[in-house]
Protein backbone atom coordinates (compact mmCIF):
# COMPACT_ATOMS: atom_id res chain seq x y z
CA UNK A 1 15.76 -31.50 -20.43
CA UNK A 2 19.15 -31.17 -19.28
CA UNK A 3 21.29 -27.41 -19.65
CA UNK A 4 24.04 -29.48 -21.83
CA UNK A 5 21.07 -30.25 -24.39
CA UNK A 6 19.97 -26.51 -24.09
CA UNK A 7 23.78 -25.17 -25.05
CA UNK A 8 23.89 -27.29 -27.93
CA UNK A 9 21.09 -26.05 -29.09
CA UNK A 10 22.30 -22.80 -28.87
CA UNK A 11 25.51 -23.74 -31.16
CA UNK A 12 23.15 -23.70 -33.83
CA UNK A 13 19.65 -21.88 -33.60
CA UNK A 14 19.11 -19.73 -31.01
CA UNK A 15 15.51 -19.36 -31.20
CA UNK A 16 15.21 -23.24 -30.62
CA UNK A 17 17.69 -22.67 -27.38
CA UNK A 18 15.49 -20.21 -26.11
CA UNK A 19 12.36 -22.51 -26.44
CA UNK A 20 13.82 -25.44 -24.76
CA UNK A 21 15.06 -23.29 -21.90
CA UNK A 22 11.54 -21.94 -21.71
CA UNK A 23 9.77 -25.34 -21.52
CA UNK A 24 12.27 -26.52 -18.98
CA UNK A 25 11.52 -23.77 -16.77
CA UNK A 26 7.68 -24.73 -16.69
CA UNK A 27 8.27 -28.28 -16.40
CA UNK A 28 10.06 -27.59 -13.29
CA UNK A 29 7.02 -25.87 -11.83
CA UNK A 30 3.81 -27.04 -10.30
CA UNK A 31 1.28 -24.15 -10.25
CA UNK A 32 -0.64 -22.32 -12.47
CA UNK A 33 1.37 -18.86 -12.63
CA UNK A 34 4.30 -20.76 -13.90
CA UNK A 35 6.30 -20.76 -10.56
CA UNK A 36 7.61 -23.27 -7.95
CA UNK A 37 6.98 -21.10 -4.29
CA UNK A 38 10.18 -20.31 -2.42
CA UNK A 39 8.91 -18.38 0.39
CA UNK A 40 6.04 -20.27 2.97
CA UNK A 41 3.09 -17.74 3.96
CA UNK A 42 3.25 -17.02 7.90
CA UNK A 43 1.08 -14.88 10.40
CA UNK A 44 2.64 -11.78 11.62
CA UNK A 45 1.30 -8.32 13.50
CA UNK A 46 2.87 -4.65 12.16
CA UNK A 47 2.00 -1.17 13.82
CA UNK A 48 1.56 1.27 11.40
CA UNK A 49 1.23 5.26 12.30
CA UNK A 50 -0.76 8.15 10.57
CA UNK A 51 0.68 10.17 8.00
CA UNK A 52 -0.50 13.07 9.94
CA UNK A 53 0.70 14.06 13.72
CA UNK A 54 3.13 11.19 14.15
CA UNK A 55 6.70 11.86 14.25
CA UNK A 56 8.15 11.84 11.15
CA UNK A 57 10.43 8.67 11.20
CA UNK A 58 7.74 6.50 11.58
CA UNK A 59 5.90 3.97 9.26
CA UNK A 60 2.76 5.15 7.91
CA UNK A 61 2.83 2.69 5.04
CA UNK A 62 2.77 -1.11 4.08
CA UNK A 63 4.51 -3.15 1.06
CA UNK A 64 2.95 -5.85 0.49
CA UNK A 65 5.50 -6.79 -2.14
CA UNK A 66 8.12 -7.01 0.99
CA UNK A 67 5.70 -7.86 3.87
CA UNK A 68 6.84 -4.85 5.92
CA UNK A 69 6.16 -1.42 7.54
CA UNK A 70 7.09 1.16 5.13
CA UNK A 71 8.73 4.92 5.83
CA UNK A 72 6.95 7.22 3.29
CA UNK A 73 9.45 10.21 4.79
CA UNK A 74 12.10 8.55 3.14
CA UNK A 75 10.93 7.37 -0.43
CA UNK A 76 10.01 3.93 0.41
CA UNK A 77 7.39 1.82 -2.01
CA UNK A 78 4.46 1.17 0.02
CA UNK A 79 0.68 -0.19 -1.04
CA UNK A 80 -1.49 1.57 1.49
CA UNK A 81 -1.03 3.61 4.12
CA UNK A 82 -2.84 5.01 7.50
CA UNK A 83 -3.79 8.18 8.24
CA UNK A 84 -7.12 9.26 10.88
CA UNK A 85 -10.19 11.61 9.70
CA UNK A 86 -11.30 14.02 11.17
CA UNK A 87 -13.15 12.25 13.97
CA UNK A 88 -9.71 10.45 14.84
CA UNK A 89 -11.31 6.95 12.88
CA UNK A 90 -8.41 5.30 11.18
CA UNK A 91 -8.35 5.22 7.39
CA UNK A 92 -6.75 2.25 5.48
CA UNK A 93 -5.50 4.41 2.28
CA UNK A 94 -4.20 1.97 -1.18
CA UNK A 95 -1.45 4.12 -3.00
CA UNK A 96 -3.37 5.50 -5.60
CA UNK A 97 -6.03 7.31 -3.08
CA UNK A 98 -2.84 8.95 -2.41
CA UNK A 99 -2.45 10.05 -5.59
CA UNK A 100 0.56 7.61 -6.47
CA UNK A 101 0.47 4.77 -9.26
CA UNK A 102 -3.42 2.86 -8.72
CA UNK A 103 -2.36 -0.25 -8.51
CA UNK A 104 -2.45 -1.70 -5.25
CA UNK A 105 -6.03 -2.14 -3.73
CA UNK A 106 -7.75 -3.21 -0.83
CA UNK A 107 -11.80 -4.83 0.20
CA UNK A 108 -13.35 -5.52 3.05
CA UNK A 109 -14.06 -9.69 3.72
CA UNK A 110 -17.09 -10.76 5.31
CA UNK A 111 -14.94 -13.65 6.15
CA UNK A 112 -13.01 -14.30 9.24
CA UNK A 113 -9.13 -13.66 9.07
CA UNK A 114 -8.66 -17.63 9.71
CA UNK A 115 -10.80 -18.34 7.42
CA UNK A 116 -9.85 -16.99 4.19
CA UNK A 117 -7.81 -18.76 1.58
CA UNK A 118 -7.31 -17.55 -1.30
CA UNK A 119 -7.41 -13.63 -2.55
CA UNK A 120 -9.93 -12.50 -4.41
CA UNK A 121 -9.80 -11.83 -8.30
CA UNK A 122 -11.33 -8.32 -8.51
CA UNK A 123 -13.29 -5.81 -6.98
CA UNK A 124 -10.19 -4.32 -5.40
CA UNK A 125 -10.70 -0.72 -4.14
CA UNK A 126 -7.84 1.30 -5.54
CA UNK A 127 -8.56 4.84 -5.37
CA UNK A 128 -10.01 5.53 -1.74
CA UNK A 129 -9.31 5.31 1.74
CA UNK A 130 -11.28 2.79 3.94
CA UNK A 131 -12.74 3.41 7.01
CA UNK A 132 -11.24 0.50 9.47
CA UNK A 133 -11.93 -0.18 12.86
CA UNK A 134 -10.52 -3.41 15.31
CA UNK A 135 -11.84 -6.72 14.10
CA UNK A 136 -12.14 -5.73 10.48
CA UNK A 137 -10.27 -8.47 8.20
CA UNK A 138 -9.25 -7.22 4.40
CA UNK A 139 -8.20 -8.68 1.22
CA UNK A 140 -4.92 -6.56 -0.42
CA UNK A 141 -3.14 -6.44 -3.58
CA UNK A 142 0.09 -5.36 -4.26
CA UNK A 143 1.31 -3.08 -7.32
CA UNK A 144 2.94 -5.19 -9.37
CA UNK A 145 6.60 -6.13 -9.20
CA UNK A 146 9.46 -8.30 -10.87
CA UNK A 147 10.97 -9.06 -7.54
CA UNK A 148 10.91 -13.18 -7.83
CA UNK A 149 9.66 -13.07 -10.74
CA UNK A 150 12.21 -13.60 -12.56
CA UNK A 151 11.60 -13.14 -16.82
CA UNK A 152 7.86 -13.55 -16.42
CA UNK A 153 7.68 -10.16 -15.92
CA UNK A 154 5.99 -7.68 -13.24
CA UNK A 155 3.22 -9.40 -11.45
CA UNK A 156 1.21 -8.65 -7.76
CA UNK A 157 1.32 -10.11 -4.47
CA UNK A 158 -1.66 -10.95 -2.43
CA UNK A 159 -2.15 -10.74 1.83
CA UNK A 160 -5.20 -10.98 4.17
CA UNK A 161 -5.25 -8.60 7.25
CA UNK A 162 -7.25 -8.26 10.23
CA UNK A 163 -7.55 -5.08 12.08
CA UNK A 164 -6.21 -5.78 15.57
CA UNK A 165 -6.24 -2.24 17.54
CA UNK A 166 -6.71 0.91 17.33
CA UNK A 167 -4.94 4.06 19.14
CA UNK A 168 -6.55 7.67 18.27
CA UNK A 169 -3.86 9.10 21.08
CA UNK A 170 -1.11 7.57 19.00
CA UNK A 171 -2.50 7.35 16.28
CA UNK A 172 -1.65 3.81 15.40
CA UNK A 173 -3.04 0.57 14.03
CA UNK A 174 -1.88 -2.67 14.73
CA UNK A 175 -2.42 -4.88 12.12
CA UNK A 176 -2.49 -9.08 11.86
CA UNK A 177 -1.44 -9.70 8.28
CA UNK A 178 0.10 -13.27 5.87
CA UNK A 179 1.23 -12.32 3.11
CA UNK A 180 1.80 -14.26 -0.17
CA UNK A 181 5.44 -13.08 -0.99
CA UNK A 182 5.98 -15.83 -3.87
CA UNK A 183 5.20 -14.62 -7.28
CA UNK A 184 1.69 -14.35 -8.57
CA UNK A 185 -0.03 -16.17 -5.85
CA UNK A 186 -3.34 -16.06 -4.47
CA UNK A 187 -2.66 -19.00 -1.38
CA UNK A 188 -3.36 -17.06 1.68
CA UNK A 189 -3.00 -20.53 3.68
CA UNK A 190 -0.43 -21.35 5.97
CA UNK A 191 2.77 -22.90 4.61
CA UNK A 192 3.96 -23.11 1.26
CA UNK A 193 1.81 -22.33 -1.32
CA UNK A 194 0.88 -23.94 -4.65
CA UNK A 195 -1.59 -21.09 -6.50
């Protein structure tokens, strides 16, 4: 359906206008959420520091949504962050075990960082901080956002990460991480994605 058909339409009923523009948009896409992916998935490492006993101008947190460290000093979103107990073991913590919005969560997968995917449905663990140590690989999910996503509203993003080292004396984790920046998607494979 071509945009000249869709502005006549809107001469004379607007609702039908808005329905052909509508269609159009979903014929031009080729997944189930509705979207065509713009962005491919690629492998990267972050360092992220405690919350606690790190200068203050580090990143202690991670958006998903952006596939970046996050500064919490200065306001930025983030979906989980590190801090270390007591015993100086690292702790993977999803916003709302901070007490912010409980959207974002995080799971533990018995699969190998390679090896996964796709992102799991459910079973996400929003309000609680994980106990992590080096070779651990997780599943996360993002709070939900309308960057991308144009007028089909606010939806998550999806990565896989794998626990590459540990520092108690800096109190850092380096982290292996794809994430799915496009939209709705669950892909966690290489390249562009098209789920």
């Amino acid at each position: 359906m071509s945009f000249y058909r869709i502005r006549l339409a809107a001469c004379g009923q607007p609702q039908a206008a808005a329905a052909a523009l509508l269609i159009w948009a979903f014929a031009a896409c080729d997944d189930s959420t509705g979207f065509r992916a713009t962005l491919p998935n690629e492998i990267d490492t972050v360092t992220i520091y405690a919350l606690t006993l790190t200068p203050i101008a580090t990143p202690s947190g991670f958006d998903i949504v952006n596939a970046r460290a996050a500064r919490t000093d200065r306001g930025e979103v983030f979906d989980f962050a590190l801090d270390f107990d007591e015993s100086d073991s690292p702790l993977l913590a999803p916003a709302g075990a901070l007490n912010l919005t409980p959207q974002s969560g995080l799971q533990f997968s018995d699969k190998s960082f390679d090896a996964i995917d796709r992102a799991a449905d459910d079973d996400y663990i929003l309000d609680r901080a994980l106990a992590v140590s080096v070779g651990d690989v997780l599943i996360a999910r993002s709070r939900n956002s309308s960057e991308l996503c144009g007028f089909f509203g606010s939806l998550p993003r999806y990565g896989k990460f794998h626990v590459l080292e540990v520092d108690s004396g800096e109190r850092t984790v380096t982290l292996e991480f794809l994430v799915n920046q496009n939209c709705g998607f669950r892909s966690l494979e290489l390249g562009f994605p098209t789920f």
